[in-house]
N, C-alpha and C. Protein backbone atom coordinates (compact mmCIF):
# COMPACT_ATOMS: atom_id res chain seq x y z
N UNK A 1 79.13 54.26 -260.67
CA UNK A 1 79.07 54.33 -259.22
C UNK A 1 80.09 53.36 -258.63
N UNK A 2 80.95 53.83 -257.47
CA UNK A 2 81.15 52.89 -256.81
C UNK A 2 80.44 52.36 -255.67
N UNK A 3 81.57 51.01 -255.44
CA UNK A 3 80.81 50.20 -254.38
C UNK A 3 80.28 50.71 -253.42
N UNK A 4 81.38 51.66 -252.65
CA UNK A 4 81.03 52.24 -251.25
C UNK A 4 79.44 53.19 -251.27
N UNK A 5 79.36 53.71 -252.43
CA UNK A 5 78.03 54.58 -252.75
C UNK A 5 77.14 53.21 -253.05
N UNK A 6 77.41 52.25 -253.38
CA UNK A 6 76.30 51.21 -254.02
C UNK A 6 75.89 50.68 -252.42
N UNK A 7 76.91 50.32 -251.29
CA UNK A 7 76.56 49.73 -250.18
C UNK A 7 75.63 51.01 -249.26
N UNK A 8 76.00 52.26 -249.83
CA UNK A 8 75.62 53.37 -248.59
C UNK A 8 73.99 53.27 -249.12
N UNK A 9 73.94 53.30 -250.55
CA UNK A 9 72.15 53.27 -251.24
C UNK A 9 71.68 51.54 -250.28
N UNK A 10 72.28 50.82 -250.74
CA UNK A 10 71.47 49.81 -249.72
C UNK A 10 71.35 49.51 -248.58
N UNK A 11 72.38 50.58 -247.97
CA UNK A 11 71.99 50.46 -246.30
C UNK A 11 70.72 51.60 -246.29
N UNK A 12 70.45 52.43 -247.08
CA UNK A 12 69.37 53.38 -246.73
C UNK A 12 68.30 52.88 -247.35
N UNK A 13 68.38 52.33 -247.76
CA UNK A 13 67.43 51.50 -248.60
C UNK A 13 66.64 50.63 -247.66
N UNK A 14 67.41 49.83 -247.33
CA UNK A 14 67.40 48.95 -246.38
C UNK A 14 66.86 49.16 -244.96
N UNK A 15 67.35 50.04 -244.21
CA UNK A 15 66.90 50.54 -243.39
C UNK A 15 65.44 51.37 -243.14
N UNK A 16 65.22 52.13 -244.41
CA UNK A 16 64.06 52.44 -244.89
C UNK A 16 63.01 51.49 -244.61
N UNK A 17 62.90 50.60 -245.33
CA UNK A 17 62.05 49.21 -245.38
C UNK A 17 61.91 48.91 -243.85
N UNK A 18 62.67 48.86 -243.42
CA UNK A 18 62.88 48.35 -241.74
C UNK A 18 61.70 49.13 -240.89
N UNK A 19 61.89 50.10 -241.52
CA UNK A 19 60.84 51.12 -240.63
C UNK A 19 59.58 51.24 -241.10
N UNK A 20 59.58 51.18 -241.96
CA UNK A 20 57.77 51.19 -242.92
C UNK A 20 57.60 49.69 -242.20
N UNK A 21 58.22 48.99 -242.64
CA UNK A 21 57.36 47.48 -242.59
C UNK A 21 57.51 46.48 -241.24
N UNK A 22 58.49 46.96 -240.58
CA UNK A 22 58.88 46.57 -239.10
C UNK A 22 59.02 45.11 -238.97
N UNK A 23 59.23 44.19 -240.22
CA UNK A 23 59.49 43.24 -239.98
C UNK A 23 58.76 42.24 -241.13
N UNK A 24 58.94 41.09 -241.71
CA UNK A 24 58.81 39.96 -242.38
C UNK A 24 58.48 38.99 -241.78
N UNK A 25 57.71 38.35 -242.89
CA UNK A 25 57.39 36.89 -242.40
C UNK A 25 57.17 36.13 -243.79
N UNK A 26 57.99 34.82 -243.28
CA UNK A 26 57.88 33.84 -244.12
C UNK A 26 57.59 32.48 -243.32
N UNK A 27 57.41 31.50 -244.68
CA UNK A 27 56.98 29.80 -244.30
C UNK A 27 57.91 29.25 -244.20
N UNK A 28 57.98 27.93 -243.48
CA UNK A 28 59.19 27.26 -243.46
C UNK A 28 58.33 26.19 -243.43
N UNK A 29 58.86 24.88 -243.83
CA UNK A 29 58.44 23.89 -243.89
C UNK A 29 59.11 22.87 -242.90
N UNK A 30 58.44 21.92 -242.22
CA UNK A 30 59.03 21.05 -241.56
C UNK A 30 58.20 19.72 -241.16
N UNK A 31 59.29 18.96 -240.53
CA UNK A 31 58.36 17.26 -240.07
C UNK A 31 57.66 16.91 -241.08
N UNK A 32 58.13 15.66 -241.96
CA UNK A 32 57.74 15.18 -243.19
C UNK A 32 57.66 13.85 -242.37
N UNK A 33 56.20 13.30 -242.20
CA UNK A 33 55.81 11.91 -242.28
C UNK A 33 55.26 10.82 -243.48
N UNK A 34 55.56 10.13 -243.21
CA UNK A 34 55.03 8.86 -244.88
C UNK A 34 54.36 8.26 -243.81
N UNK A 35 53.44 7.82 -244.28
CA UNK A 35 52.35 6.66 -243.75
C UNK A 35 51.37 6.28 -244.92
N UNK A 36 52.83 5.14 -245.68
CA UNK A 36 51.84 4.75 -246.99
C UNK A 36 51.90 5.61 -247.59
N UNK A 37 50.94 5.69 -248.29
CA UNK A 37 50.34 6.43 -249.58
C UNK A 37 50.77 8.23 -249.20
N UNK A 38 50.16 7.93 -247.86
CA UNK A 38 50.30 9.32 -247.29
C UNK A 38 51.33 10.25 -246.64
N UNK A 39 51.60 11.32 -246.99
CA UNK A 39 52.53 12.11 -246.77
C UNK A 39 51.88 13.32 -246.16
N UNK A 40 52.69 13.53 -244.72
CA UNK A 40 52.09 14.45 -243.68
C UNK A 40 53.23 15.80 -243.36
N UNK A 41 52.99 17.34 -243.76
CA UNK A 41 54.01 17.93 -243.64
C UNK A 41 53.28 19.40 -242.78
N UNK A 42 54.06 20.05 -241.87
CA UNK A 42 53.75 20.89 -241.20
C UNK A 42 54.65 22.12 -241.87
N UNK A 43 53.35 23.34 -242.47
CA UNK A 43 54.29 24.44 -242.48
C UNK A 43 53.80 25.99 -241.58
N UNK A 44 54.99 25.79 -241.17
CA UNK A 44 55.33 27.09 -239.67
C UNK A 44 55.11 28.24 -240.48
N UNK A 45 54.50 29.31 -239.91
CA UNK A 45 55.21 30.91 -240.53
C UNK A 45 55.70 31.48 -239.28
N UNK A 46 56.41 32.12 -239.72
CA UNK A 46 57.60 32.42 -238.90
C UNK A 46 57.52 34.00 -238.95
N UNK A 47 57.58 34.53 -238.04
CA UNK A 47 57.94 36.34 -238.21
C UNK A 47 59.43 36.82 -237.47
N UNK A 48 59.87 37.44 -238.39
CA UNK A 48 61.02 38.38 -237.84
C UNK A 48 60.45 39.53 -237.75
N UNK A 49 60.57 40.61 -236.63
CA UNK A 49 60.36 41.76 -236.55
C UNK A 49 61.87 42.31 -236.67
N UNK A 50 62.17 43.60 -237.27
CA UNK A 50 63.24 44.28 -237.23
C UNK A 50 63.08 45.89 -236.37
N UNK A 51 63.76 45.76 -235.20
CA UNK A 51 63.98 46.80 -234.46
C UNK A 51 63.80 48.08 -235.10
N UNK A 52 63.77 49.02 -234.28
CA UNK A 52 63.25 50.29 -234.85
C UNK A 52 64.64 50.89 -235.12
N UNK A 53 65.56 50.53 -233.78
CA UNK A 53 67.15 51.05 -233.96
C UNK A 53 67.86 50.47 -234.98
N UNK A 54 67.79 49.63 -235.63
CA UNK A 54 68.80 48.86 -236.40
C UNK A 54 68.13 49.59 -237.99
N UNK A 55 66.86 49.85 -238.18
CA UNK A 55 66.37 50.42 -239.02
C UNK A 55 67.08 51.89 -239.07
N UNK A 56 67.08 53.00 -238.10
CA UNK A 56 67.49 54.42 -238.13
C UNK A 56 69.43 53.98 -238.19
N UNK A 57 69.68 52.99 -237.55
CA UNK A 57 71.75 52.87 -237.41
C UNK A 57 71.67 52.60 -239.19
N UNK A 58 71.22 51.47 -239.60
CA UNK A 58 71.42 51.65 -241.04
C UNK A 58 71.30 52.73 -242.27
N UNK A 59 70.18 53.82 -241.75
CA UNK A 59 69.95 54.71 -242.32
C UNK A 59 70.81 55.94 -242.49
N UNK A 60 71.57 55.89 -240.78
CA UNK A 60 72.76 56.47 -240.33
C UNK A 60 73.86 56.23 -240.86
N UNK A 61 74.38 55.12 -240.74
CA UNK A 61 75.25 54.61 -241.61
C UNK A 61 75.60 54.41 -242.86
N UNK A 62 74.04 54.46 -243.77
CA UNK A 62 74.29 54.82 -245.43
C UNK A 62 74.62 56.32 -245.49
N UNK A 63 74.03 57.24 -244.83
CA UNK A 63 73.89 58.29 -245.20
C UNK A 63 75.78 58.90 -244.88
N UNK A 64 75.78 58.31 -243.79
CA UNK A 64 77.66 58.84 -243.36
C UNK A 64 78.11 58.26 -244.39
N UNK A 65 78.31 56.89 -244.88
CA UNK A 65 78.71 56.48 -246.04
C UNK A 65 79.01 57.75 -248.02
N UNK A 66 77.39 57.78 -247.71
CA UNK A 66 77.58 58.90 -248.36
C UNK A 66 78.28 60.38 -248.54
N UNK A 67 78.72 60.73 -247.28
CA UNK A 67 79.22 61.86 -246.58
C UNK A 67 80.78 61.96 -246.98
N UNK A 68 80.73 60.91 -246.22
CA UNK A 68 82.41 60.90 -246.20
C UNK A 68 83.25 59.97 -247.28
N UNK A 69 82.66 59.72 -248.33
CA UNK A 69 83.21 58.92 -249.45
C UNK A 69 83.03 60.65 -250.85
N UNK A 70 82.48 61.39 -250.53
CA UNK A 70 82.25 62.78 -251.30
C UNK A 70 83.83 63.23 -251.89
């Protein structure tokens, strides 16, 4: 395979996911206090949602990928 077919599978790929799952979330860690012995740390979760359009343009865009590299 080439690249251009390897990038067009992971933009549909990609975009796919976007739409089933509408978005991620992860932890981030932050503000580390010492007091002595003790160590005080705050962890955030954080959500990204991913647009519904950027999900179908990627899907669009692998698939033209595919099209016009034929």
């Amino acid at each position: 395979m080439n690249a251009v077919k390897i990038v067009a599978i992971v933009l549909i790929v990609a975009g796919s996911l976007g739409l089933i799952y509408g978005g991620f979330t992860y932890t981030k860690k932050t503000d580390q206090v010492k007091l002595g012995p003790v160590e005080l740390s705050i962890k955030d979760r954080e959500t990204v949602n991913i647009p519904v359009w950027a999900g179908v343009a990627a899907i669009v865009a692998g698939a033209a990928l595919l099209l016009v590299r034929k």
